[in-house]
C-alpha atoms as a PDB file:
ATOM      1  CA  UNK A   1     147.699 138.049  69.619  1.00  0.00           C
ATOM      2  CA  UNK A   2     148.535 141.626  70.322  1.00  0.00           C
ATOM      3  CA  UNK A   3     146.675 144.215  68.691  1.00  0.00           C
ATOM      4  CA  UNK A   4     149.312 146.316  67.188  1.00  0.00           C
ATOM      5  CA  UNK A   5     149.342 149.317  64.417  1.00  0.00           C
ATOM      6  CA  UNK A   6     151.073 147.396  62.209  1.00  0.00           C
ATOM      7  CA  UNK A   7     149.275 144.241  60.876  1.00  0.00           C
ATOM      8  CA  UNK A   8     151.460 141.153  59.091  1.00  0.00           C
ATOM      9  CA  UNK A   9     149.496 138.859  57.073  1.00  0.00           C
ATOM     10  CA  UNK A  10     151.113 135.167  56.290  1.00  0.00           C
ATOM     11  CA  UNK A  11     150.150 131.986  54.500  1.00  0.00           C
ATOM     12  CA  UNK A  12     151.965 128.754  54.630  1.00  0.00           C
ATOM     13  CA  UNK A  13     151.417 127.218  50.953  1.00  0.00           C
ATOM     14  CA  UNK A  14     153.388 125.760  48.323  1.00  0.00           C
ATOM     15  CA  UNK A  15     151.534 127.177  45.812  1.00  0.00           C
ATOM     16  CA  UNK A  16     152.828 130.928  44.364  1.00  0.00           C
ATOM     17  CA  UNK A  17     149.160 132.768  44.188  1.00  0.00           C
ATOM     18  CA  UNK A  18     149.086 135.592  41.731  1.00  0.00           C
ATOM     19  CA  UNK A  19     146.994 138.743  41.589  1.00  0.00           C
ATOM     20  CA  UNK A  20     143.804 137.626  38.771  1.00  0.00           C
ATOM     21  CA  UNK A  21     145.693 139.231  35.613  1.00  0.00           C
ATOM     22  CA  UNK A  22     149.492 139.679  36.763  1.00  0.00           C
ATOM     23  CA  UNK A  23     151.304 136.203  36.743  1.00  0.00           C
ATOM     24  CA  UNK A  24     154.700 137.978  36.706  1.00  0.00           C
ATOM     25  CA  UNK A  25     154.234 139.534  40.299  1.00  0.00           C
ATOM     26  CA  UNK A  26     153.183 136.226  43.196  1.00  0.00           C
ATOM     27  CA  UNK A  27     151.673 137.963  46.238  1.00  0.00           C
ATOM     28  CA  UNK A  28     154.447 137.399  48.642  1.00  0.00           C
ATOM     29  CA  UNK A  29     153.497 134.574  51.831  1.00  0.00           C
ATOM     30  CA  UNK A  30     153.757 137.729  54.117  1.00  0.00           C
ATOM     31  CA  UNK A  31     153.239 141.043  53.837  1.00  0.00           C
ATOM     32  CA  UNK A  32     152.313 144.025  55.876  1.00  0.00           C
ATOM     33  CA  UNK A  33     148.214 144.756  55.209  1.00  0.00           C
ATOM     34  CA  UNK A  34     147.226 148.221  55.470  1.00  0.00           C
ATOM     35  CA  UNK A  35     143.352 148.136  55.548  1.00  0.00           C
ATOM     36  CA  UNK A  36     140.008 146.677  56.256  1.00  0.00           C
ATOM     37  CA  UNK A  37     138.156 143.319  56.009  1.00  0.00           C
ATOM     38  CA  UNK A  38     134.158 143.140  55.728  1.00  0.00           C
ATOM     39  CA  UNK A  39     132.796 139.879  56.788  1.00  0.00           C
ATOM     40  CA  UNK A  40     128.930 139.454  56.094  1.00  0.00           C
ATOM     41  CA  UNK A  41     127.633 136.349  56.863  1.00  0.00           C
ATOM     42  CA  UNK A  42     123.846 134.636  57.893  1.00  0.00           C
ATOM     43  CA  UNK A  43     125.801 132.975  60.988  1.00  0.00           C
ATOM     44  CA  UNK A  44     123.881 134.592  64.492  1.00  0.00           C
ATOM     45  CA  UNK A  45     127.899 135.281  66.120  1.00  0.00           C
ATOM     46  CA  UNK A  46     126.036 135.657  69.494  1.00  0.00           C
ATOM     47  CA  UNK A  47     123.909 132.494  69.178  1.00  0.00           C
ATOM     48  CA  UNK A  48     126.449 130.258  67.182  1.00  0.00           C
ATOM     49  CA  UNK A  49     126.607 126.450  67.901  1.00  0.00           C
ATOM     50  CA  UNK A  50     129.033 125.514  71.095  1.00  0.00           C
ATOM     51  CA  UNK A  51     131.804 123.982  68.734  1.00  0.00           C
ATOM     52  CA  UNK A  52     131.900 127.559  66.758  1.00  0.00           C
ATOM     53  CA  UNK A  53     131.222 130.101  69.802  1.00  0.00           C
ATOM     54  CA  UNK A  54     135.014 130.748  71.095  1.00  0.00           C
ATOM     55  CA  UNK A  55     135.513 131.337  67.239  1.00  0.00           C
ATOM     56  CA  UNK A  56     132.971 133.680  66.826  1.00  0.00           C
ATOM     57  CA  UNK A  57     133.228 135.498  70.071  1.00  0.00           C
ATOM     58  CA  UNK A  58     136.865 136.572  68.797  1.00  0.00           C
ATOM     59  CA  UNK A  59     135.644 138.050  65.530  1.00  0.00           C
ATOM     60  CA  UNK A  60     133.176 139.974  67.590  1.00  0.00           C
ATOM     61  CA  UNK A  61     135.806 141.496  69.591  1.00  0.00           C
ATOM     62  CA  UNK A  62     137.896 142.048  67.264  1.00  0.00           C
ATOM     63  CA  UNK A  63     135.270 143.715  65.396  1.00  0.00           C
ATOM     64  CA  UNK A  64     132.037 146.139  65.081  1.00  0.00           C
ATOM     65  CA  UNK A  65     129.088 143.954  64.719  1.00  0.00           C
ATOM     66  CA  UNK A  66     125.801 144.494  63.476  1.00  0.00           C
ATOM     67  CA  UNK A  67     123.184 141.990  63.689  1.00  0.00           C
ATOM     68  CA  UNK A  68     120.407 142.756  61.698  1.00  0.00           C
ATOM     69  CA  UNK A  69     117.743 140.805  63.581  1.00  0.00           C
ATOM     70  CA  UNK A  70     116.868 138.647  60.696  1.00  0.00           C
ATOM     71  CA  UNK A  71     115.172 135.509  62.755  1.00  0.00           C
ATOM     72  CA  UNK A  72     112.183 134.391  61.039  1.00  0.00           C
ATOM     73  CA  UNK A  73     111.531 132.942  56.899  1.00  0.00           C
ATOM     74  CA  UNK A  74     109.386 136.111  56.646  1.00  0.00           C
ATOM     75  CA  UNK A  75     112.654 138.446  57.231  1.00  0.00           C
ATOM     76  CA  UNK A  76     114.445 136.810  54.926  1.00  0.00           C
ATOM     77  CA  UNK A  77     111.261 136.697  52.606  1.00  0.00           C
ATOM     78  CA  UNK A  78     111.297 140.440  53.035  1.00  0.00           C
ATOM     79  CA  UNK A  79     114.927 141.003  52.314  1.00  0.00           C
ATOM     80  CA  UNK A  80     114.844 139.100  49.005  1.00  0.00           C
ATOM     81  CA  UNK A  81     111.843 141.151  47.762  1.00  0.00           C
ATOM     82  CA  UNK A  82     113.845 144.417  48.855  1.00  0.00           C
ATOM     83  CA  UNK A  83     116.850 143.132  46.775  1.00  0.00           C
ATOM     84  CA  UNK A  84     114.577 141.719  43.635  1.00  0.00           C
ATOM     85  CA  UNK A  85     112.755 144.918  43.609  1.00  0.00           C
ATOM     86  CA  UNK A  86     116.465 146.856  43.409  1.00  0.00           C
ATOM     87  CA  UNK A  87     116.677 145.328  39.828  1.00  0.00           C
ATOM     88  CA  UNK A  88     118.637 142.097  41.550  1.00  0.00           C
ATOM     89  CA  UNK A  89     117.351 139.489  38.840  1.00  0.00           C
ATOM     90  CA  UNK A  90     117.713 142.249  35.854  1.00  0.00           C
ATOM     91  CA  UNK A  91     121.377 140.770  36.003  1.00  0.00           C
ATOM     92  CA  UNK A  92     120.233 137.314  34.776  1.00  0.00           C
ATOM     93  CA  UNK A  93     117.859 138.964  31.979  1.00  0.00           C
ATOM     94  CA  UNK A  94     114.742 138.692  33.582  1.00  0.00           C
ATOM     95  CA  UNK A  95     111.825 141.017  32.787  1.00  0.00           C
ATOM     96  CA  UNK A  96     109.429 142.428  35.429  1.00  0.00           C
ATOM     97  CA  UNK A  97     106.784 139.530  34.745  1.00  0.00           C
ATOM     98  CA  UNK A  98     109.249 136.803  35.152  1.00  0.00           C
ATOM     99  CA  UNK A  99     110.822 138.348  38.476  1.00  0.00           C
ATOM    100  CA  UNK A 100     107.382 138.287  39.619  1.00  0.00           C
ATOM    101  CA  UNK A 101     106.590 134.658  39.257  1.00  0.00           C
ATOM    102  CA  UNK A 102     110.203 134.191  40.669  1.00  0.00           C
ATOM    103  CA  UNK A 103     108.760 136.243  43.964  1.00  0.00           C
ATOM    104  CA  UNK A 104     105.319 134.256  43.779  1.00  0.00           C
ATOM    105  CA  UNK A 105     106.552 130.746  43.794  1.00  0.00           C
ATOM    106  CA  UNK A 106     109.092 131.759  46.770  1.00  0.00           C
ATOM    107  CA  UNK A 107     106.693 133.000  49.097  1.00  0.00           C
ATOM    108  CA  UNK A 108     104.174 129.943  47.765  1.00  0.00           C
ATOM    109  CA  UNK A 109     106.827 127.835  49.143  1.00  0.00           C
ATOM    110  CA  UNK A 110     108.528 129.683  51.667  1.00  0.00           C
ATOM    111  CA  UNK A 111     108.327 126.837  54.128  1.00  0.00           C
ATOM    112  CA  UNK A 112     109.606 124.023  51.746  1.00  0.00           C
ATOM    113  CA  UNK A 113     112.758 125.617  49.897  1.00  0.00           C
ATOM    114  CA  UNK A 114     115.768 124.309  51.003  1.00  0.00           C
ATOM    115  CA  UNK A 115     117.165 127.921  52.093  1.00  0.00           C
ATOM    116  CA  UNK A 116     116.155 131.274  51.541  1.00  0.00           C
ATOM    117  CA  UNK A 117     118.149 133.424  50.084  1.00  0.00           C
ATOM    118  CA  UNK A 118     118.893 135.879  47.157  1.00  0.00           C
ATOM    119  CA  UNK A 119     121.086 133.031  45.669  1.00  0.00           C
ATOM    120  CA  UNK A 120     117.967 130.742  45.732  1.00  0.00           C
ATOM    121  CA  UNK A 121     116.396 133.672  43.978  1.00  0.00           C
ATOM    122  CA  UNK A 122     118.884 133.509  41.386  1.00  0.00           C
ATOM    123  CA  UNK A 123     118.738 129.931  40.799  1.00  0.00           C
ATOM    124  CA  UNK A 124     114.723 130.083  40.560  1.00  0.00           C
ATOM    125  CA  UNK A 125     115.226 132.817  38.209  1.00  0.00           C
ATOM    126  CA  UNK A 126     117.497 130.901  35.597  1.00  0.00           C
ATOM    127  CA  UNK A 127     115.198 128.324  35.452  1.00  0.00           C
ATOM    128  CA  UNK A 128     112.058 130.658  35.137  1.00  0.00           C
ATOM    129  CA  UNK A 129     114.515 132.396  32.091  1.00  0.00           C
ATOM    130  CA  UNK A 130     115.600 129.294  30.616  1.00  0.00           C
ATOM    131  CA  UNK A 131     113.000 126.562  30.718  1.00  0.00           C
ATOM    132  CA  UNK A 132     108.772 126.554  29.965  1.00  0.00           C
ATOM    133  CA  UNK A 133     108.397 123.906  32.890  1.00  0.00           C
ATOM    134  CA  UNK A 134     110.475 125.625  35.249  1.00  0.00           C
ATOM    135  CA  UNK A 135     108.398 125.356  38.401  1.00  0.00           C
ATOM    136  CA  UNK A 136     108.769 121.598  38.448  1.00  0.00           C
ATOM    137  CA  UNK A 137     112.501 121.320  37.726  1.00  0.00           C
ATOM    138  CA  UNK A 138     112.452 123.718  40.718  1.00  0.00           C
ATOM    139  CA  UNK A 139     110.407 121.857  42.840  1.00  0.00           C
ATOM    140  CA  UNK A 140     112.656 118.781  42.404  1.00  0.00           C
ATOM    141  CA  UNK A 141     116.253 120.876  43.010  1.00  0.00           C
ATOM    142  CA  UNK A 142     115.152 123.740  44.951  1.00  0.00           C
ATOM    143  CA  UNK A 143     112.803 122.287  47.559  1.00  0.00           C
ATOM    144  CA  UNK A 144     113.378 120.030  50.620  1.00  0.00           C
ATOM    145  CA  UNK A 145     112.518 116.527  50.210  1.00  0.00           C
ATOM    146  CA  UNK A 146     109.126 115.359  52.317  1.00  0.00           C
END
């Protein structure tokens, strides 16, 4: 592939897809795009496993590519705190107290979740809103099994 000025999108499907709100106007199966993709992902593109490599080395050149360095549990324990201290549980209805027992019983069992990540955050957090024995249910669904 070329890279050109103009960029022509296609999809083969037999399904008509429709713009969230609009079924009288389909999105047509090709179509000239005029604009700019984000892609943020946790995959290293520079360290990615043989079978994926050739893939990710062309999205890295045909891209600008930040890697933000984020190696070890306690970057990513960092990262979640940054994001729960923005207000990022307020969006579940937790209070200050609760997103603190959220933050606790991560970094209490940082090594044993089964990922760690702000979504793991937010699925701690409904249980701490919605149940009194919430740290066990998480323990069972949240953690790694010995």
């Amino acid at each position: 592939m070329y890279t050109t000025e103009n960029r022509r999108i296609s999809y083969v499907s037999n399904l008509v897809v429709y713009p969230q709100g609009d079924e009288l106007n389909p999105i047509p199966s090709t179509f000239n795009f005029d604009g700019t993709v984000i892609f943020i992902t946790n995959t290293d593109f520079e360290n990615a496993n043989k079978k994926l490599q050739p893939h990710c080395d062309a999205l890295v050149s045909r891209s600008h590519y930040i890697d933000l360095q984020m190696t070890s549990k306690w970057d990513y324990f960092v990262r979640i705190k940054q994001v729960v201290a923005m207000g990022g549980l307020k969006a579940i209805g937790l209070g200050e107290d609760e997103t603190v027992d959220v933050v606790k019983y991560i970094r209490e069992n940082i090594d044993s979740l089964r990922e760690l990540s702000v979504r793991m955050a937010i699925k701690i957090g409904q249980l701490r809103k919605e149940m009194s024995n919430w740290r066990d249910v998480a323990d069972v669904t949240c953690k790694r099994v010995k």
